[in-house]
N, C-alpha and C. Protein backbone atom coordinates (compact mmCIF):
# COMPACT_ATOMS: atom_id res chain seq x y z
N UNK A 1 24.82 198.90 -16.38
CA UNK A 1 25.66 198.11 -17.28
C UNK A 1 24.76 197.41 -18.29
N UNK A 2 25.15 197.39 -19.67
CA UNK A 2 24.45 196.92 -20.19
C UNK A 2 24.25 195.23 -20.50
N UNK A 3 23.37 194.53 -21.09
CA UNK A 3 23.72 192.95 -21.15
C UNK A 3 24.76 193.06 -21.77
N UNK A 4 24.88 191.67 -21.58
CA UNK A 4 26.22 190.71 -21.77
C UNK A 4 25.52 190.20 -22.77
N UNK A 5 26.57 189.98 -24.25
CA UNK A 5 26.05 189.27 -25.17
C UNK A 5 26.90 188.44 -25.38
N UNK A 6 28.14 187.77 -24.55
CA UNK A 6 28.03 186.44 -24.31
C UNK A 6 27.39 185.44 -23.00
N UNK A 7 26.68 184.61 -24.28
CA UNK A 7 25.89 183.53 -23.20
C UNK A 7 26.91 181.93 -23.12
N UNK A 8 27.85 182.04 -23.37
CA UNK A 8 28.33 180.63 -23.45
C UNK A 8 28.70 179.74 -22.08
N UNK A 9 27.90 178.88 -21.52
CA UNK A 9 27.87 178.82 -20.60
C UNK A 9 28.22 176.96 -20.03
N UNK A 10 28.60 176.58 -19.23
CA UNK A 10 28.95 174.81 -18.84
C UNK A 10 28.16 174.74 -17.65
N UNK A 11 27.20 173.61 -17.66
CA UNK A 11 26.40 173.67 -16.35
C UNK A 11 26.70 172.11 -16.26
N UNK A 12 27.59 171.57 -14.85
CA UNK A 12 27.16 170.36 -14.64
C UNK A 12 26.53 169.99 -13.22
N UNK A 13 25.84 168.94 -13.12
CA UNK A 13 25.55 167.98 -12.39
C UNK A 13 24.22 167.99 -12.61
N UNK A 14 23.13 168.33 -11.52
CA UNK A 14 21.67 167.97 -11.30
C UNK A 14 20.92 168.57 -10.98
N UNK A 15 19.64 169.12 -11.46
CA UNK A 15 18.90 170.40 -10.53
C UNK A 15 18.36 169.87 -9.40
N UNK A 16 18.24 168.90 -9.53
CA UNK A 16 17.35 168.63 -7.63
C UNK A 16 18.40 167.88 -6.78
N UNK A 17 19.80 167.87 -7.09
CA UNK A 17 20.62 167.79 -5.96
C UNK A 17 21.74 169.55 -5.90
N UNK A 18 22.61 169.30 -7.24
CA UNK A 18 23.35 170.70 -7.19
C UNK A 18 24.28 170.60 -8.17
N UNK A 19 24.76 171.85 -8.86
CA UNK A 19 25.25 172.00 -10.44
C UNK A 19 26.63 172.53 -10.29
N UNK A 20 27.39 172.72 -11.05
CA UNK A 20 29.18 173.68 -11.23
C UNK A 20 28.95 174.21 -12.31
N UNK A 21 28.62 175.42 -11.99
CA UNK A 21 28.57 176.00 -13.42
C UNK A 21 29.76 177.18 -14.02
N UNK A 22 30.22 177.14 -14.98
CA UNK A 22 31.01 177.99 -15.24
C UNK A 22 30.51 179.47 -16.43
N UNK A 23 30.79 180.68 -15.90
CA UNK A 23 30.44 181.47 -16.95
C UNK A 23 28.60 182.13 -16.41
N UNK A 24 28.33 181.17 -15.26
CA UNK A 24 26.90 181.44 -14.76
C UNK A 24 26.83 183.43 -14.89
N UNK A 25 25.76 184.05 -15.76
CA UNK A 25 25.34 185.33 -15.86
C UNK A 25 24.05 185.31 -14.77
N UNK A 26 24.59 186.75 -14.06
CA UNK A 26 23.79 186.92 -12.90
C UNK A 26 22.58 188.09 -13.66
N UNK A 27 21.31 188.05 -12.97
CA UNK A 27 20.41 188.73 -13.25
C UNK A 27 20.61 190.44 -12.59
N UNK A 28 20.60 191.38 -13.51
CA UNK A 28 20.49 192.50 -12.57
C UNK A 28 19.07 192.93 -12.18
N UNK A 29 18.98 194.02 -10.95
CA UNK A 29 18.12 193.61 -10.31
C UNK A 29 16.95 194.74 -11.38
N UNK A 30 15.60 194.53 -10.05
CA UNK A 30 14.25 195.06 -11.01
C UNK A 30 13.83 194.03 -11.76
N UNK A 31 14.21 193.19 -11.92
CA UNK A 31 14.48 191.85 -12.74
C UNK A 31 14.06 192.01 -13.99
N UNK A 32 14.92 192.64 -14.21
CA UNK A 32 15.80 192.80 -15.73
C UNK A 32 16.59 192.04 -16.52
N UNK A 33 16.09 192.16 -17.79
CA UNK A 33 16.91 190.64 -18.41
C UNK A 33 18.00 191.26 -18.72
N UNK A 34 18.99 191.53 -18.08
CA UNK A 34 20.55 191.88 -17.94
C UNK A 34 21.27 191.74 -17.41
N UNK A 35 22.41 191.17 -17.80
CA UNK A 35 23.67 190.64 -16.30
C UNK A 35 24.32 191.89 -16.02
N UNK A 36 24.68 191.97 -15.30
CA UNK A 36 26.54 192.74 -14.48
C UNK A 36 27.40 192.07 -14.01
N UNK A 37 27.38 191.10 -13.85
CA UNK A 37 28.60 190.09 -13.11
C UNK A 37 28.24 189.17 -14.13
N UNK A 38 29.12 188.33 -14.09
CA UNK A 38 29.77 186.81 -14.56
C UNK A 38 30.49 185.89 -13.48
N UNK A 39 30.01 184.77 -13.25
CA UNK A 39 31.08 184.02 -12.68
C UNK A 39 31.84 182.91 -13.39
N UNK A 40 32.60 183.07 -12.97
CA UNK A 40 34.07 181.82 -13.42
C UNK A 40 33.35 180.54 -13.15
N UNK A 41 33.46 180.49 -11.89
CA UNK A 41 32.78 179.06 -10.89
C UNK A 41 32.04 179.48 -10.18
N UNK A 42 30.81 178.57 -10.49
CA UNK A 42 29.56 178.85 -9.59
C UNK A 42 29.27 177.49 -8.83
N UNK A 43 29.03 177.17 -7.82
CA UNK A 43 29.01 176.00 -6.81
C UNK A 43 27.64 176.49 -6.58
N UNK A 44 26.14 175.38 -6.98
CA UNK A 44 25.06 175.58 -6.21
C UNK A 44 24.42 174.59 -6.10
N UNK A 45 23.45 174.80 -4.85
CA UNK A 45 22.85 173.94 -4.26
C UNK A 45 21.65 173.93 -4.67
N UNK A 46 20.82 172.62 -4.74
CA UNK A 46 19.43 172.73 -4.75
C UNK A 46 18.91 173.79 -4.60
N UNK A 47 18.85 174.66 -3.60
CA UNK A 47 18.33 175.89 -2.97
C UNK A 47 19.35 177.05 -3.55
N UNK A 48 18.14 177.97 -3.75
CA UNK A 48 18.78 178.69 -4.61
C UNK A 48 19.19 179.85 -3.96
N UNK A 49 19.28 179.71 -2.77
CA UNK A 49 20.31 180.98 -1.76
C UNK A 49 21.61 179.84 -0.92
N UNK A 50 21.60 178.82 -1.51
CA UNK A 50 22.85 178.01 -1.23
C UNK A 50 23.72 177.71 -1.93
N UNK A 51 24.71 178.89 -2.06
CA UNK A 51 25.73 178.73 -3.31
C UNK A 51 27.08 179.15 -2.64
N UNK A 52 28.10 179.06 -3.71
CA UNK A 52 29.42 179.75 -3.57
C UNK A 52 29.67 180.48 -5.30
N UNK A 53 30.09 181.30 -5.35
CA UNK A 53 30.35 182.00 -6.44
C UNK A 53 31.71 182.95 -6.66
N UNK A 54 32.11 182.74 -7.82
CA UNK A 54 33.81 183.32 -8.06
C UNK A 54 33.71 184.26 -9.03
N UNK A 55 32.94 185.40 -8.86
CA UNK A 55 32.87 186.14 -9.99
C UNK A 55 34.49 187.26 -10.45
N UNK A 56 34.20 187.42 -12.25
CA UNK A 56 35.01 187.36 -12.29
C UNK A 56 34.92 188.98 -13.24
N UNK A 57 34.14 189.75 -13.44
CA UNK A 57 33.49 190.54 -14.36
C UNK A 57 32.78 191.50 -13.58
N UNK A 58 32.30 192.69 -13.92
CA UNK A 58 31.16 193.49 -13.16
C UNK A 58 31.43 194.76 -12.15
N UNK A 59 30.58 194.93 -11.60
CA UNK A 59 30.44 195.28 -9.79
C UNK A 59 31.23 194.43 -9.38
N UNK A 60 31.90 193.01 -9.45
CA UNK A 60 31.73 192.41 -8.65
C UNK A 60 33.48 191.29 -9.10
N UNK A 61 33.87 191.76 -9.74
CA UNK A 61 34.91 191.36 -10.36
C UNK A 61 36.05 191.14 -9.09
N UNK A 62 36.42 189.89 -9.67
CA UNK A 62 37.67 189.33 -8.03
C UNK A 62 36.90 188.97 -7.00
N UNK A 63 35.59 188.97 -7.14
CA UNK A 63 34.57 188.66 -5.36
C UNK A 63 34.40 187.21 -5.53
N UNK A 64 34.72 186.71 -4.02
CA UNK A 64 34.13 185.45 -3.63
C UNK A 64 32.79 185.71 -2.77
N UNK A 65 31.76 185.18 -3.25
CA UNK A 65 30.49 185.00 -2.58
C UNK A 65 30.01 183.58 -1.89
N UNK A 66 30.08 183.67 -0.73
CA UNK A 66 29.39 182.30 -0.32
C UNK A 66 28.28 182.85 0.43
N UNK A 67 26.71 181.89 0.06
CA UNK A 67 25.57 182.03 0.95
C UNK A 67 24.72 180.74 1.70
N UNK A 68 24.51 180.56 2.56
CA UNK A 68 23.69 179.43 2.72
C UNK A 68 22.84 179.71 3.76
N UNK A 69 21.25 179.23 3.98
CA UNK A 69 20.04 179.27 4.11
C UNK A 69 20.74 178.96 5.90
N UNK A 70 21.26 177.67 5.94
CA UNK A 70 21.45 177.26 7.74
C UNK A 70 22.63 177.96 7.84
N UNK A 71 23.59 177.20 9.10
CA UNK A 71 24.92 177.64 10.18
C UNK A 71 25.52 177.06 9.14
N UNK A 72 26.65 178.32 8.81
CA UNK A 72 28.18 178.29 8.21
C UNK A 72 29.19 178.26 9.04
N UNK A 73 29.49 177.03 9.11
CA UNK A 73 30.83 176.75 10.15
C UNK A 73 32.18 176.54 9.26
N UNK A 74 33.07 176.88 10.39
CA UNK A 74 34.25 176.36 9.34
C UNK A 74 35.60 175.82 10.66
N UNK A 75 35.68 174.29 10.84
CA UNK A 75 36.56 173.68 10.97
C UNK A 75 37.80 173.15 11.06
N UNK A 76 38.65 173.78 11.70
CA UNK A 76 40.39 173.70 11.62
C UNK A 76 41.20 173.65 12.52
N UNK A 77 42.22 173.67 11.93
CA UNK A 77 43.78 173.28 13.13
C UNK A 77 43.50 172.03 14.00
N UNK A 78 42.90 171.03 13.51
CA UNK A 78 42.49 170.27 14.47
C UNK A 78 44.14 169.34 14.93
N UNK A 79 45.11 169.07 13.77
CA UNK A 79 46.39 168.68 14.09
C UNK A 79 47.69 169.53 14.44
N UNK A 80 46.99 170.72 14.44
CA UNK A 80 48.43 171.88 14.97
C UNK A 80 48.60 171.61 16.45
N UNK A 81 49.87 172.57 16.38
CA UNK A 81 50.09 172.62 18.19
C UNK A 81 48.95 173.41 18.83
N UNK A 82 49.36 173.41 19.96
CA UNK A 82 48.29 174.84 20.97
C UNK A 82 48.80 176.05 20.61
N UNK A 83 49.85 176.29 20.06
CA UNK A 83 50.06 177.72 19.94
C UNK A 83 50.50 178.11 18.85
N UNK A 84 49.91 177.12 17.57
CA UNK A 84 49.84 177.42 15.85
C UNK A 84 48.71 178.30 15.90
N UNK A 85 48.68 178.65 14.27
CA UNK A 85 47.52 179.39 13.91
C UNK A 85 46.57 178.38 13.90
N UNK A 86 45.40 179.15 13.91
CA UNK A 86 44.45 177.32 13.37
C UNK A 86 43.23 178.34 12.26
N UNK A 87 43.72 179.55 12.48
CA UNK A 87 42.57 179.59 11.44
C UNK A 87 43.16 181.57 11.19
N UNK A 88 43.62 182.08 9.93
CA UNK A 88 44.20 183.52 9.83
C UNK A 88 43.46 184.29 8.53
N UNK A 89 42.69 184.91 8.70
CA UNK A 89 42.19 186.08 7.80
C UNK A 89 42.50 187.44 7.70
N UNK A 90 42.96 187.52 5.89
CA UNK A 90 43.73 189.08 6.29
C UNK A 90 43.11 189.93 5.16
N UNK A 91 42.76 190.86 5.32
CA UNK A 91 42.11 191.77 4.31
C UNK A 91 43.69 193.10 3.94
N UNK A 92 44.17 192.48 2.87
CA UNK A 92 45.14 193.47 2.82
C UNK A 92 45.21 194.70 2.26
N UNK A 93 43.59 195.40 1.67
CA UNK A 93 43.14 196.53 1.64
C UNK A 93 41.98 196.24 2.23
N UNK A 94 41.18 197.86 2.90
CA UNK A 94 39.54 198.01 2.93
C UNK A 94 39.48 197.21 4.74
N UNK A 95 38.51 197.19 5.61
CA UNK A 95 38.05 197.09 6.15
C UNK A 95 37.07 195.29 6.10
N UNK A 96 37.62 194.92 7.50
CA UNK A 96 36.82 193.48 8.04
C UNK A 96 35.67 193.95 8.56
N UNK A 97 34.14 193.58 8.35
CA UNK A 97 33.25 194.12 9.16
C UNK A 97 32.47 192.45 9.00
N UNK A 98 32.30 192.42 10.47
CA UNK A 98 31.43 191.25 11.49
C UNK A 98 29.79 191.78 12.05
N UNK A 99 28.61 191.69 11.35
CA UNK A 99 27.35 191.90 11.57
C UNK A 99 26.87 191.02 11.92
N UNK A 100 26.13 191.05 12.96
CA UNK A 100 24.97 190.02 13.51
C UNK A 100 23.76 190.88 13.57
N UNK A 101 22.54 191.24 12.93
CA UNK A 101 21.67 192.83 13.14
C UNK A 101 20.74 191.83 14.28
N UNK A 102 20.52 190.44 14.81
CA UNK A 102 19.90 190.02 15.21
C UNK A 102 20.18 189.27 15.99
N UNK A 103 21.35 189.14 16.53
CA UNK A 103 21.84 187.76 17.20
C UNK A 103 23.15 188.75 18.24
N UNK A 104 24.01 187.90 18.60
CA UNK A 104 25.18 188.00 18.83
C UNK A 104 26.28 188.32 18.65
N UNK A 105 27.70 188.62 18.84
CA UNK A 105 28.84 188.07 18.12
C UNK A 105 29.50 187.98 19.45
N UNK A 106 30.14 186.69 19.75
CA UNK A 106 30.69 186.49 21.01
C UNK A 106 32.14 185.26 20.67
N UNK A 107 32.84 185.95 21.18
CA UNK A 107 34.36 185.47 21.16
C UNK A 107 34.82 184.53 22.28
N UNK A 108 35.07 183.46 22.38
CA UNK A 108 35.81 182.89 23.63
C UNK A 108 37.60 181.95 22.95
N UNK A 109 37.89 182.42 24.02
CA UNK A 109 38.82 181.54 23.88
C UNK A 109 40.05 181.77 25.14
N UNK A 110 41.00 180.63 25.50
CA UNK A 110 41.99 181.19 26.45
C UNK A 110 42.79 182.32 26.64
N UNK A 111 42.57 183.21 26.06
CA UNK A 111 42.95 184.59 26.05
C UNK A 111 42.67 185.50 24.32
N UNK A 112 42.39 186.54 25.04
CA UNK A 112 42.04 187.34 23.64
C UNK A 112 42.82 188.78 23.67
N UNK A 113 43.32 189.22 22.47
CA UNK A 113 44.05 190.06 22.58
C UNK A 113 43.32 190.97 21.37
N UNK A 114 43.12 192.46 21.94
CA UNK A 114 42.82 194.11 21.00
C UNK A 114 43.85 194.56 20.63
N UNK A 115 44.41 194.12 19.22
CA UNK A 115 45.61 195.70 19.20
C UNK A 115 45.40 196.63 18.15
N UNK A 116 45.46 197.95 17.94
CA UNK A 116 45.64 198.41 17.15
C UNK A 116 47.07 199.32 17.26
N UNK A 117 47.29 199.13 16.07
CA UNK A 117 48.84 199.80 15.74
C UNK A 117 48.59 200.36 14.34
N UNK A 118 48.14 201.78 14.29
CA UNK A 118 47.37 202.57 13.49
C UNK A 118 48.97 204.02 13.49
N UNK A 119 49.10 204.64 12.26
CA UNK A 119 49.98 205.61 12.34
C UNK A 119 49.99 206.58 12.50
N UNK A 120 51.18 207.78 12.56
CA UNK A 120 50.08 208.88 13.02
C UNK A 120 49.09 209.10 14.39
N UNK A 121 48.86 210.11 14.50
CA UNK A 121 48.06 210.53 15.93
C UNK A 121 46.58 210.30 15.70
N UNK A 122 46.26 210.08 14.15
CA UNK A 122 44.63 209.85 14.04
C UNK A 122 44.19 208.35 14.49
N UNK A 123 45.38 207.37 14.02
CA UNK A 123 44.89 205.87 13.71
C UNK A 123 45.63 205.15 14.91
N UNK A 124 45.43 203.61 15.14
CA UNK A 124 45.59 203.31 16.34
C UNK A 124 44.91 203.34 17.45
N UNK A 125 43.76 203.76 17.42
CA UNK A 125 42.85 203.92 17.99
C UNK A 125 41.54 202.35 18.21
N UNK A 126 41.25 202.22 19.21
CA UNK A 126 40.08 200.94 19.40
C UNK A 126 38.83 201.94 20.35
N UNK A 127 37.50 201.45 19.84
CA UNK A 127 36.49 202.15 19.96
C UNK A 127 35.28 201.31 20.49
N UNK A 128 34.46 201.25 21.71
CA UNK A 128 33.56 200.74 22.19
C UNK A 128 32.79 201.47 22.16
N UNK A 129 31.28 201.31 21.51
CA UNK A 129 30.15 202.71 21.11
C UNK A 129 29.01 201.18 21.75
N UNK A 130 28.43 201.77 22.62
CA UNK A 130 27.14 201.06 23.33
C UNK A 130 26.05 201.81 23.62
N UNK A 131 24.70 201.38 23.23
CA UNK A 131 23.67 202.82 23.15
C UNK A 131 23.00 202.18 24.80
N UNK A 132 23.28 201.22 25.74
CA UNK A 132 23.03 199.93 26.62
C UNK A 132 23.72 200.61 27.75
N UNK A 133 24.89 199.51 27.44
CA UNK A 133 25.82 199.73 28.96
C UNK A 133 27.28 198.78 28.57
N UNK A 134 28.04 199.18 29.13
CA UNK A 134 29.48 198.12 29.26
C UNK A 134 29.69 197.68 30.68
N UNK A 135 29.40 196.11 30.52
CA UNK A 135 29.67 195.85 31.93
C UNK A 135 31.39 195.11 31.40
N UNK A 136 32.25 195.40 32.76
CA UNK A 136 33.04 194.57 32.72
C UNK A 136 33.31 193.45 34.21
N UNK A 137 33.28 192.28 34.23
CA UNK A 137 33.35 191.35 35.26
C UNK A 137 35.23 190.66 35.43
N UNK A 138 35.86 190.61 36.33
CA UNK A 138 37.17 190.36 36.00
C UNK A 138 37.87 190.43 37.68
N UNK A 139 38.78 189.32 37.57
CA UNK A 139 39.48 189.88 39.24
C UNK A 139 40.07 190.97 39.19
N UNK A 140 40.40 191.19 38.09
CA UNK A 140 41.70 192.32 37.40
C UNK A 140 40.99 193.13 37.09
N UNK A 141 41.39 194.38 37.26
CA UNK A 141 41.21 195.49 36.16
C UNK A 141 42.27 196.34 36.61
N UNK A 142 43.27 196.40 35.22
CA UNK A 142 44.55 197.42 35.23
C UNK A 142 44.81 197.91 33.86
N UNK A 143 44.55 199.30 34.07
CA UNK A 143 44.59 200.45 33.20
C UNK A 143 46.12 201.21 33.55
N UNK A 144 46.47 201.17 32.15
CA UNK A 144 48.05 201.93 32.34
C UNK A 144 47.69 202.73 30.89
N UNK A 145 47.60 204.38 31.32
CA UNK A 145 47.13 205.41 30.32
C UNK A 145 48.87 206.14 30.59
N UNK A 146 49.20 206.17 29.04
CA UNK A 146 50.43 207.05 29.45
C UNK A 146 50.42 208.52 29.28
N UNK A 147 49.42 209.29 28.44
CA UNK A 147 49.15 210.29 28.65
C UNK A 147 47.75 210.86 29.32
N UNK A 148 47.22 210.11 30.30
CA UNK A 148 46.35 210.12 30.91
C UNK A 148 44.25 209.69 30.44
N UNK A 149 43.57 209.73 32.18
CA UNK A 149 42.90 209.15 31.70
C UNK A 149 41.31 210.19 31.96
N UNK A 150 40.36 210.36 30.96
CA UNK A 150 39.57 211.26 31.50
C UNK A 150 37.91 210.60 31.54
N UNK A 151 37.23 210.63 32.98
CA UNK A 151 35.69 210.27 33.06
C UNK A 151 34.62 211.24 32.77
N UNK A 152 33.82 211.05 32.21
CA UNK A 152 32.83 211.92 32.29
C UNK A 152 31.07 211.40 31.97
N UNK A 153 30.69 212.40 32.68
CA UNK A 153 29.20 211.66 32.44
C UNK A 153 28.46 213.14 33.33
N UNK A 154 27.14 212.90 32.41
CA UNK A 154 26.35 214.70 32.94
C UNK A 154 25.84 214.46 34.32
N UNK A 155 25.48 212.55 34.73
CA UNK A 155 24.96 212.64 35.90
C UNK A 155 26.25 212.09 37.03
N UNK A 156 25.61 210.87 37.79
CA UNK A 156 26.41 210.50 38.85
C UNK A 156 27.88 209.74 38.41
N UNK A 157 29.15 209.73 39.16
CA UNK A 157 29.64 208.52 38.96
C UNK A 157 30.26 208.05 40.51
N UNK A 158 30.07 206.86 40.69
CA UNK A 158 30.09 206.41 42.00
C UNK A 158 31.12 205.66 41.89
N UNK A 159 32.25 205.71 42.82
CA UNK A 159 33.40 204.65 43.13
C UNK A 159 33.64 204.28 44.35
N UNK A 160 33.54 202.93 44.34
CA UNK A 160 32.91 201.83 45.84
C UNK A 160 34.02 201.40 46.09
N UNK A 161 34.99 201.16 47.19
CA UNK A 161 36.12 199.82 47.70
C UNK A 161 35.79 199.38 49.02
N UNK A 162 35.34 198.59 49.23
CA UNK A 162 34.61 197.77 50.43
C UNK A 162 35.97 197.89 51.74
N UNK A 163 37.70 197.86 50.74
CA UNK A 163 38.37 198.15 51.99
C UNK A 163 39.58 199.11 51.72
N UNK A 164 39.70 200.02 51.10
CA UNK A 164 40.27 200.91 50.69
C UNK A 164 40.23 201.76 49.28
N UNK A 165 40.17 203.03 49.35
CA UNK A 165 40.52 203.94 47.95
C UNK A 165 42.03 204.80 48.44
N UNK A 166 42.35 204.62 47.17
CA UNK A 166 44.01 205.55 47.20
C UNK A 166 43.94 206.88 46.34
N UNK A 167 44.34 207.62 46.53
CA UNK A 167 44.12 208.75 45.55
C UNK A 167 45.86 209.27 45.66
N UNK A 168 46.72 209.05 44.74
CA UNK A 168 47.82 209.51 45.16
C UNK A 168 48.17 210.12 43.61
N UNK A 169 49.17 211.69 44.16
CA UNK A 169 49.35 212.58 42.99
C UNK A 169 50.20 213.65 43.54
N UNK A 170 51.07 214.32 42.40
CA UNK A 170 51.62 215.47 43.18
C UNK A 170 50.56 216.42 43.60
N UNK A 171 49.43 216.85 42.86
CA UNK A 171 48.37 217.91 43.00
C UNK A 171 47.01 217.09 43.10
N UNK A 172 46.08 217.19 43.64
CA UNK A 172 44.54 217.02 43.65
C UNK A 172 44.05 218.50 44.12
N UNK A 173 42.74 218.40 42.98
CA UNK A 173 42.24 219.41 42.52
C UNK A 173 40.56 218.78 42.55
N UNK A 174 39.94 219.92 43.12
CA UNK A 174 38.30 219.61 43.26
C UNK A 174 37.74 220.71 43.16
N UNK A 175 36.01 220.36 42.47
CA UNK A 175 35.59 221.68 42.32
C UNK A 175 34.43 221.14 43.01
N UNK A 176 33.78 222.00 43.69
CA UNK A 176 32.12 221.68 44.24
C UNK A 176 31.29 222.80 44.42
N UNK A 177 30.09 222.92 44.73
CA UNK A 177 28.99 223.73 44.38
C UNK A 177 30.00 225.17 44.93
N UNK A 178 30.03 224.87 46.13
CA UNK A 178 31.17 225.92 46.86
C UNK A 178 31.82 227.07 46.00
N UNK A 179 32.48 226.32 44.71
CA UNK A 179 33.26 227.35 43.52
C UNK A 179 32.38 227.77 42.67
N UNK A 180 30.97 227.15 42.78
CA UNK A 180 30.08 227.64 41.10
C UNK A 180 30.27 229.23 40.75
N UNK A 181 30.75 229.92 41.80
CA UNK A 181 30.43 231.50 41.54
C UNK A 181 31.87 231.87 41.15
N UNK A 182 32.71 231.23 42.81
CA UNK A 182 34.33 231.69 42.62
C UNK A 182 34.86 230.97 42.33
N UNK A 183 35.44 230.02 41.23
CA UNK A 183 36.18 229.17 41.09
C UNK A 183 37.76 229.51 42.16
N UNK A 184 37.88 228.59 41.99
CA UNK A 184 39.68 227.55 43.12
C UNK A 184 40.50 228.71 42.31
N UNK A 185 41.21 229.36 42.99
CA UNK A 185 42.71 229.98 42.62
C UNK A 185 43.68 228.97 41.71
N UNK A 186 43.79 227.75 41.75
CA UNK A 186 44.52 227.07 41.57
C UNK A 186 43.99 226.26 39.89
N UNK A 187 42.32 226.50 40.03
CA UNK A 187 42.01 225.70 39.03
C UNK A 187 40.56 227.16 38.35
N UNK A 188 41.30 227.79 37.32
CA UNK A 188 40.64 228.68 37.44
C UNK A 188 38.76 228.42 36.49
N UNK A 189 38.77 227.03 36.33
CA UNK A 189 37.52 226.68 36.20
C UNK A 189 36.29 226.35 36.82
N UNK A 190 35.06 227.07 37.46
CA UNK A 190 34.20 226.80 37.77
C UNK A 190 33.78 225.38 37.93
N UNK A 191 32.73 225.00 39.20
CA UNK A 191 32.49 223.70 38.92
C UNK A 191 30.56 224.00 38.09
N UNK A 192 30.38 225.35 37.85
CA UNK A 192 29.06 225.56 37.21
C UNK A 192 29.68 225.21 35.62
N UNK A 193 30.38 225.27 34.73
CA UNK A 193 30.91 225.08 33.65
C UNK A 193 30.72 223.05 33.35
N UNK A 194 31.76 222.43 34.51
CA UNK A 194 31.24 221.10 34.46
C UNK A 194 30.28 220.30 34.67
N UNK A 195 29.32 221.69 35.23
CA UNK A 195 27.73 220.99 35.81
C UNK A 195 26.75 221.28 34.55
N UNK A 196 27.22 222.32 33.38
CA UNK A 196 26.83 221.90 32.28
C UNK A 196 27.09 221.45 31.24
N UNK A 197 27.80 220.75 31.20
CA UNK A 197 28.25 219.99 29.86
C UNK A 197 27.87 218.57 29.74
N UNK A 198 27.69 218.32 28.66
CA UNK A 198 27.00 217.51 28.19
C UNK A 198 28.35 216.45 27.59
N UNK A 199 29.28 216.89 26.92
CA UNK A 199 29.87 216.38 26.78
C UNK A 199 31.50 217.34 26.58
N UNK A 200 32.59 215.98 26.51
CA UNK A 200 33.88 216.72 26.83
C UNK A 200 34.11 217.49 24.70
């Protein structure tokens, strides 16, 4: 983009506390004496990665930017009921994305709820990708799959009940070394086929 050849610009307050500037032209990068954005309202701080910005022009046209050096908190519902909103963000195009590349991201609260309600057979879908492990800790654990549920893994999987396992079904079906050659009449898949796969 090329410069901006308007410079008309309102800067108030103080450089060694913090200014409102309106019309603030941003530097493009390589540091090049050329803008691509404009902001409307620029909110900055002494420090010059402590700002808020309303650009209004550019790449960047309709963006709210806020940055600051420490912890960005944000404070609310402190006079609602227990079961108001106290705090609602909605992206009504495009995608919410939450990065921590170094830290955390950890949720508490008296109950938390996953939904997706996606259309179609593609969307609707919720996705846990861990290169680690998923532990889950809970008195509960109840899984209700309505078109069923499938495990897999190339090595062991072990299932422990200190005072009972139930296995109840119209059919159970097993394959073991036993079939690697002849597979089960009933299940005409080998258990040498599931002893190599890597994945489903």
């Amino acid at each position: 983009m090329s410069a901006k050849e308007e410079r008309t610009n309102f800067v108030y307050g103080h450089k060694s506390k913090g200014t409102i500037k309106f019309g603030h032209l941003w530097l493009d990068s390589e540091n090049k004496l050329e803008t691509a954005v404009q902001s409307g309202v620029m909110l900055q701080a002494y420090d010059a990665r402590h700002y808020m910005s309303m650009d209004i022009d550019g790449v960047r046209k309709g963006w709210t930017l806020n940055r600051c050096p420490g912890t960005y908190q944000i404070l609310c519902g402190t006079d609602l009921k227990a079961d108001g909103i106290g705090y609602l963000l909605i992206s009504e195009m495009g995608d919410i994305v939450l990065r921590s590349p170094s830290g955390k991201i950890r949720m508490e609260a008296q109950d938390i709820e996953l939904i997706a309600n996606g259309t179609g057979n593609k969307r609707g879908n919720i996705e846990l990708d861990s290169n680690t492990s998923v532990k889950i800790d809970s008195p509960m654990f109840d899984v209700n799959c309505k078109n069923g549920i499938r495990f897999f893994t190339p090595f062991s999987i072990d299932i422990v009940g200190n005072a009972r396992i139930n296995f109840i079904s119209n059919f159970i079906q097993g394959l073991s070394s036993a079939s690697k050659s002849v597979p089960d009449k009933l299940n005409p898949t080998s258990s040498l086929k599931y002893g190599t796969n890597q994945a489903y």
